[in-house]
Protein backbone atom coordinates (compact mmCIF):
# COMPACT_ATOMS: atom_id res chain seq x y z
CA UNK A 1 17.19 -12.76 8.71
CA UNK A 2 18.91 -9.22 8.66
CA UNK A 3 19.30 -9.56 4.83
CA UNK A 4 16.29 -10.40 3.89
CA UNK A 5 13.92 -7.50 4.60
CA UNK A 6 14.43 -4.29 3.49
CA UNK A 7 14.68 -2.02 6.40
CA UNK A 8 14.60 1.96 5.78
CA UNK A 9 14.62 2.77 8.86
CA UNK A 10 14.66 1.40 12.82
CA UNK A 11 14.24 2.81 15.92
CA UNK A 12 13.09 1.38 19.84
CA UNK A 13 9.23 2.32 18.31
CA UNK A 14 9.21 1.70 15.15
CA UNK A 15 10.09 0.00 11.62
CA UNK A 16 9.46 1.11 8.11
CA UNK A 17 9.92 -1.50 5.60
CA UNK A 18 9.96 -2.21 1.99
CA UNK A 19 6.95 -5.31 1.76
CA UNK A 20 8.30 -7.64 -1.02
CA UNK A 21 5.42 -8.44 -3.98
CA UNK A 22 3.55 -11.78 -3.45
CA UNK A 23 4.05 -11.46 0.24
CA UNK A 24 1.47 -11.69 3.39
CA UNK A 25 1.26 -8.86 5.36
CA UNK A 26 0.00 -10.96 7.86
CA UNK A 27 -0.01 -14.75 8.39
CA UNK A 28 -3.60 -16.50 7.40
CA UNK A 29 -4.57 -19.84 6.72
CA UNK A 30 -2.27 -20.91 3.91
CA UNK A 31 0.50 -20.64 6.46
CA UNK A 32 2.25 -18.88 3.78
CA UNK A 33 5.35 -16.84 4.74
CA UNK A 34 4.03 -13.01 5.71
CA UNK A 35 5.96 -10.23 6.63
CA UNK A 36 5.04 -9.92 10.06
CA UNK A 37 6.54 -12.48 11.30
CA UNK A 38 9.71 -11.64 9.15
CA UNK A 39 9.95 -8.77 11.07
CA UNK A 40 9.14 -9.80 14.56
CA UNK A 41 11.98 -12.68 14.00
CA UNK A 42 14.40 -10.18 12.93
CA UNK A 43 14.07 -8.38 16.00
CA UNK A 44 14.53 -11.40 18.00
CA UNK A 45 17.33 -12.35 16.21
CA UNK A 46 19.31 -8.98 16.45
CA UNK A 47 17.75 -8.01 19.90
CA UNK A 48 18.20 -11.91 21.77
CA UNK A 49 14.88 -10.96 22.82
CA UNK A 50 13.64 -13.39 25.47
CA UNK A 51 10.32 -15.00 23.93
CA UNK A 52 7.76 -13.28 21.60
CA UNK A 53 8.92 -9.51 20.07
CA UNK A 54 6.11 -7.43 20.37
CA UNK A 55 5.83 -6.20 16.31
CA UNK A 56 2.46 -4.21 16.25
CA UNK A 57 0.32 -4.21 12.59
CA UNK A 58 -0.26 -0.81 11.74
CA UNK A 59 -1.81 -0.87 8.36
CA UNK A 60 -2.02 -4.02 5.92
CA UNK A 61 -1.11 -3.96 2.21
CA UNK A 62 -2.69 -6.81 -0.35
CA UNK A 63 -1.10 -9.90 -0.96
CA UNK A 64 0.19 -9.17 -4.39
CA UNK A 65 1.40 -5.66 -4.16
CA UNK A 66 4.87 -4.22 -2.54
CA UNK A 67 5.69 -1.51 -0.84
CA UNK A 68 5.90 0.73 2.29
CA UNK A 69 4.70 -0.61 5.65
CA UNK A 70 5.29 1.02 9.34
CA UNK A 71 5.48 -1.69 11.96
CA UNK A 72 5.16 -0.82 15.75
CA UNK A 73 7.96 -1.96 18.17
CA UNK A 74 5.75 -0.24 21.29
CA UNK A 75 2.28 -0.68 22.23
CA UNK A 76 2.45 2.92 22.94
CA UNK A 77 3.86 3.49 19.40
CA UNK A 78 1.01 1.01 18.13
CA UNK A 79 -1.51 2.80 19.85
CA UNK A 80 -0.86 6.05 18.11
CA UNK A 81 0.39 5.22 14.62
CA UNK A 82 -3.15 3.28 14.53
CA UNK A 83 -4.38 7.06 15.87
CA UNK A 84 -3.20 8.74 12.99
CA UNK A 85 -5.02 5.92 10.69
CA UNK A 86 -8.62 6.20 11.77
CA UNK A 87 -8.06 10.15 11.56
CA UNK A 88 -6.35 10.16 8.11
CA UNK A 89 -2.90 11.76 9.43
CA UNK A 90 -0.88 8.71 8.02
CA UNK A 91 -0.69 9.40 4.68
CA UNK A 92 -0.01 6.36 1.79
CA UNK A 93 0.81 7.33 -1.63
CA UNK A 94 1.02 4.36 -4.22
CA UNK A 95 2.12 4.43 -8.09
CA UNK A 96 0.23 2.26 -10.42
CA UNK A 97 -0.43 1.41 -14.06
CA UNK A 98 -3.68 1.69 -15.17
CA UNK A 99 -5.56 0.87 -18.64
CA UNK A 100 -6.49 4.17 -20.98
CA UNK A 101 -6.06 7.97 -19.86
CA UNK A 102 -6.68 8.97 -17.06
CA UNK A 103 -8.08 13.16 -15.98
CA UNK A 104 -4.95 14.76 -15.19
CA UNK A 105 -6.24 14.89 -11.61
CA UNK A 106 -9.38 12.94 -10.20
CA UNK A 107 -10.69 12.18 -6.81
CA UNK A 108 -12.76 8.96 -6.47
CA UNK A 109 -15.70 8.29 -3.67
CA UNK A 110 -17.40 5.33 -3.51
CA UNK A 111 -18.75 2.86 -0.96
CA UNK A 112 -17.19 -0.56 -1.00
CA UNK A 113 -18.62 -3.76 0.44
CA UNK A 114 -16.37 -6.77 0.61
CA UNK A 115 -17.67 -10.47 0.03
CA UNK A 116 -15.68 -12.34 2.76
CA UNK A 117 -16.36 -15.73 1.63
CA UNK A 118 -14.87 -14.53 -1.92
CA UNK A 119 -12.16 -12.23 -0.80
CA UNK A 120 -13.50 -10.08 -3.52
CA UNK A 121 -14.63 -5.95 -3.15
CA UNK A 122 -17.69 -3.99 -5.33
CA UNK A 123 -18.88 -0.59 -5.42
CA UNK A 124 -22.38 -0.28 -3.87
CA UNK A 125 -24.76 1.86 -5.29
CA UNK A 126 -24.74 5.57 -4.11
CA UNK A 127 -28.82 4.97 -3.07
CA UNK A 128 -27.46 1.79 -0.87
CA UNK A 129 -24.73 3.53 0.54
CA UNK A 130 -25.44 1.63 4.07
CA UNK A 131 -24.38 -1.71 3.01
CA UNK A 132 -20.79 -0.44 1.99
CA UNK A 133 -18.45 1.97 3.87
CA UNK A 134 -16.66 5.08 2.44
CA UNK A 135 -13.89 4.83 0.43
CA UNK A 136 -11.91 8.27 -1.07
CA UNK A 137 -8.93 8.55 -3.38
CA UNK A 138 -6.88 11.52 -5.07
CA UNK A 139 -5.46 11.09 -7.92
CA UNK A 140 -3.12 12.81 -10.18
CA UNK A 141 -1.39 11.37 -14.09
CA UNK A 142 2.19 11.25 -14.19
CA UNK A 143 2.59 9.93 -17.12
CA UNK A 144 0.25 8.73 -20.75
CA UNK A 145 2.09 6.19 -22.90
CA UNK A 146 0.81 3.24 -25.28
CA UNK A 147 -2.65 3.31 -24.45
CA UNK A 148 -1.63 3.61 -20.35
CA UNK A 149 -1.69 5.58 -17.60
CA UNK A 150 0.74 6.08 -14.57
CA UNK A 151 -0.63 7.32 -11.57
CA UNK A 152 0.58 8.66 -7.94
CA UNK A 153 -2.94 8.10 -5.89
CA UNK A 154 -3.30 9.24 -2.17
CA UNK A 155 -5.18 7.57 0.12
CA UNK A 156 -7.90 9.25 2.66
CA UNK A 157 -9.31 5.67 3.47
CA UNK A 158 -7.78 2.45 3.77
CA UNK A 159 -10.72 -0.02 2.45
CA UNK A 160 -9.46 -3.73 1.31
CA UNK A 161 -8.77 -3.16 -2.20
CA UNK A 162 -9.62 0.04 -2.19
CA UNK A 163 -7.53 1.37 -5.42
CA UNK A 164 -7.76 -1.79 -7.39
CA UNK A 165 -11.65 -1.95 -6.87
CA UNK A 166 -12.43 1.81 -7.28
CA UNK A 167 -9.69 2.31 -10.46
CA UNK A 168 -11.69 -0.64 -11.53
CA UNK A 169 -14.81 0.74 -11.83
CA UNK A 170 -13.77 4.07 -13.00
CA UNK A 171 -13.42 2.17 -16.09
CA UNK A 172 -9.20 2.05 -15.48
CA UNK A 173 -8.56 -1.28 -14.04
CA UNK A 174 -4.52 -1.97 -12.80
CA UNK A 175 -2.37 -3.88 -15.24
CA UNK A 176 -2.04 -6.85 -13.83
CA UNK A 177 -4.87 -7.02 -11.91
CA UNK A 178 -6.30 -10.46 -11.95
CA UNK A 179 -8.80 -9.93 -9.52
CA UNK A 180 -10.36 -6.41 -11.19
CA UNK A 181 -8.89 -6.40 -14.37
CA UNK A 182 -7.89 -8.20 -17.45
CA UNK A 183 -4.10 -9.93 -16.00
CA UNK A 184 -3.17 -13.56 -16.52
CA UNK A 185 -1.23 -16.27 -15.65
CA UNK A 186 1.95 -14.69 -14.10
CA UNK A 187 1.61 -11.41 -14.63
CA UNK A 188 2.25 -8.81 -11.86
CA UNK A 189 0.03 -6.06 -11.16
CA UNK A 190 1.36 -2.79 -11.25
CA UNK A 191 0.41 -0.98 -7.84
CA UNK A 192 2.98 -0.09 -5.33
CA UNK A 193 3.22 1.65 -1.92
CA UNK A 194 6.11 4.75 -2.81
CA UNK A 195 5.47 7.49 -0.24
CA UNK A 196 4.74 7.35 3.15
CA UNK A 197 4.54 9.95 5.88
CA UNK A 198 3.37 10.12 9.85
CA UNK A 199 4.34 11.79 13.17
CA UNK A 200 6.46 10.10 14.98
CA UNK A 201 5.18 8.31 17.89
CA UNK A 202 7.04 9.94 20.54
CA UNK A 203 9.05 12.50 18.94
CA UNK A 204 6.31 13.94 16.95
CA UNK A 205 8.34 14.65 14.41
CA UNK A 206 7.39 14.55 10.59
CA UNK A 207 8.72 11.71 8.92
CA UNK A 208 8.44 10.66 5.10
CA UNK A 209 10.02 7.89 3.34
CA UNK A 210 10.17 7.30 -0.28
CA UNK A 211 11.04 3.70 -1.66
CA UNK A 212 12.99 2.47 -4.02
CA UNK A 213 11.40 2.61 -7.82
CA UNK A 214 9.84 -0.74 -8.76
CA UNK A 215 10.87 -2.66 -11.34
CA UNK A 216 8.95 -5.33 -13.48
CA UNK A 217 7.28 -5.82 -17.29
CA UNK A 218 4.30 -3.99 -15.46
CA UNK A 219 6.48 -0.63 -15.17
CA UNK A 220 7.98 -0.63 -19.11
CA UNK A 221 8.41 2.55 -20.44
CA UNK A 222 7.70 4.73 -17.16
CA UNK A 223 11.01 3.80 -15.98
CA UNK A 224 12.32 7.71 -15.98
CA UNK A 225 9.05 8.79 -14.75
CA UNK A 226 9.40 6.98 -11.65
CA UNK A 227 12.87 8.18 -11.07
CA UNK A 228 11.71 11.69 -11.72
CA UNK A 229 8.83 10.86 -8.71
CA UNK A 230 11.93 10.56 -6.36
CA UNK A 231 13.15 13.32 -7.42
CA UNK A 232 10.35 15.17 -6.07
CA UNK A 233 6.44 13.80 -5.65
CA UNK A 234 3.53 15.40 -7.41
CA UNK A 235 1.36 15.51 -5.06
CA UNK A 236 2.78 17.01 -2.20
């Protein structure tokens, strides 16, 4: 089990792991393998925990896209990671591939509204506001090549397909993207969770983890920008 998830780090509070594309966050009715239950097996596993490992969900990332999660080994820890969430202190920074040029910096607000019977998101109206809730994104271009943009966007809401739906509309829909954009068959869509940062639950301290650089047809030709992103993050 130990091999099989990409752990960056492990305390008694807390996990942050690399999510795998294509993977649940969470278990639903397909029964599909998630991640969440990856986790909370490992730490059986390496633990001999008696019964059920506690593994709280912090924050949830869509199906098809990889990247940085924070799982909570403490209720405690649960409690206040999911603290810093609802007040925007725990701070997600993804890299994606958009169609056309982007502004060299843009900022996107929008209200969302989610069909739940179609698992599908659209931007309300400003004047109808009421029926969606508030989604905000910051934005800044990394990179312009063949037509595409790269892009390091921060997060100040977490709304169910919040970047795909809003880059959508914004007339820049996500390579890949089958659900707000133009991808097909197996194509992957090129969003990924790079950066994330929090306090600590119970040392308070400032943490940040970067992952590794993602690799796929959906990242050609921005492979040295990526590195360079490692190296040190635009948008800090």
């Amino acid at each position: 089990m130990e091999n099989e998830i990409n752990i960056l780090y492990e305390d008694n509070h807390l996990l942050v792991v690399v999510k795998p594309e294509n993977l649940l966050t969470q278990g639903d009715a397909t029964g599909d393998p998630d991640l969440l239950s990856q986790v909370r097996g490992y730490v059986e596993e390496k633990y001999q925990k008696p019964g059920k490992a506690y593994i709280g969900l912090v924050h949830r990332m869509d199906r098809p896209v990889g990247g940085l999660l924070v799982f909570a080994r403490t209720s405690k820890a649960a409690e206040r990671l999911s603290k810093q969430v609802r007040e925007h202190e725990l701070c997600r920074e993804y890299v994606c591939v958009c169609e056309g040029k982007t502004e060299p910096r843009f900022r996107l607000v929008n209200y969302l509204k989610k069909d739940e019977s179609k698992n599908i998101v659209t931007v309300v109206p400003d004047h109808l506001f009421r029926e969606g809730k508030l989604a905000i994104l910051n934005g800044m271009t990394v990179a312009v090549k063949n037509g595409r943009s790269l892009c390091a966007i921060r997060l100040e809401t977490g709304r169910a397909h919040q970047i795909r739906a809003q880059m959508s509309h914004a007339g820049h829909p996500l390579v890949g993207d089958h659900r707000y954009g133009n991808g097909q068959g197996s194509e992957q869509i090129a969003l990924y969770g790079m950066r994330l940062s929090f306090e600590h639950p119970t040392t308070h301290q400032k943490m940040t983890f970067l992952a590794p650089v993602p690799e796929g047809a959906q990242w050609e030709g921005f492979a040295g920008d990526l590195e360079g992103l490692l190296r040190k993050w635009p948008m800090t």
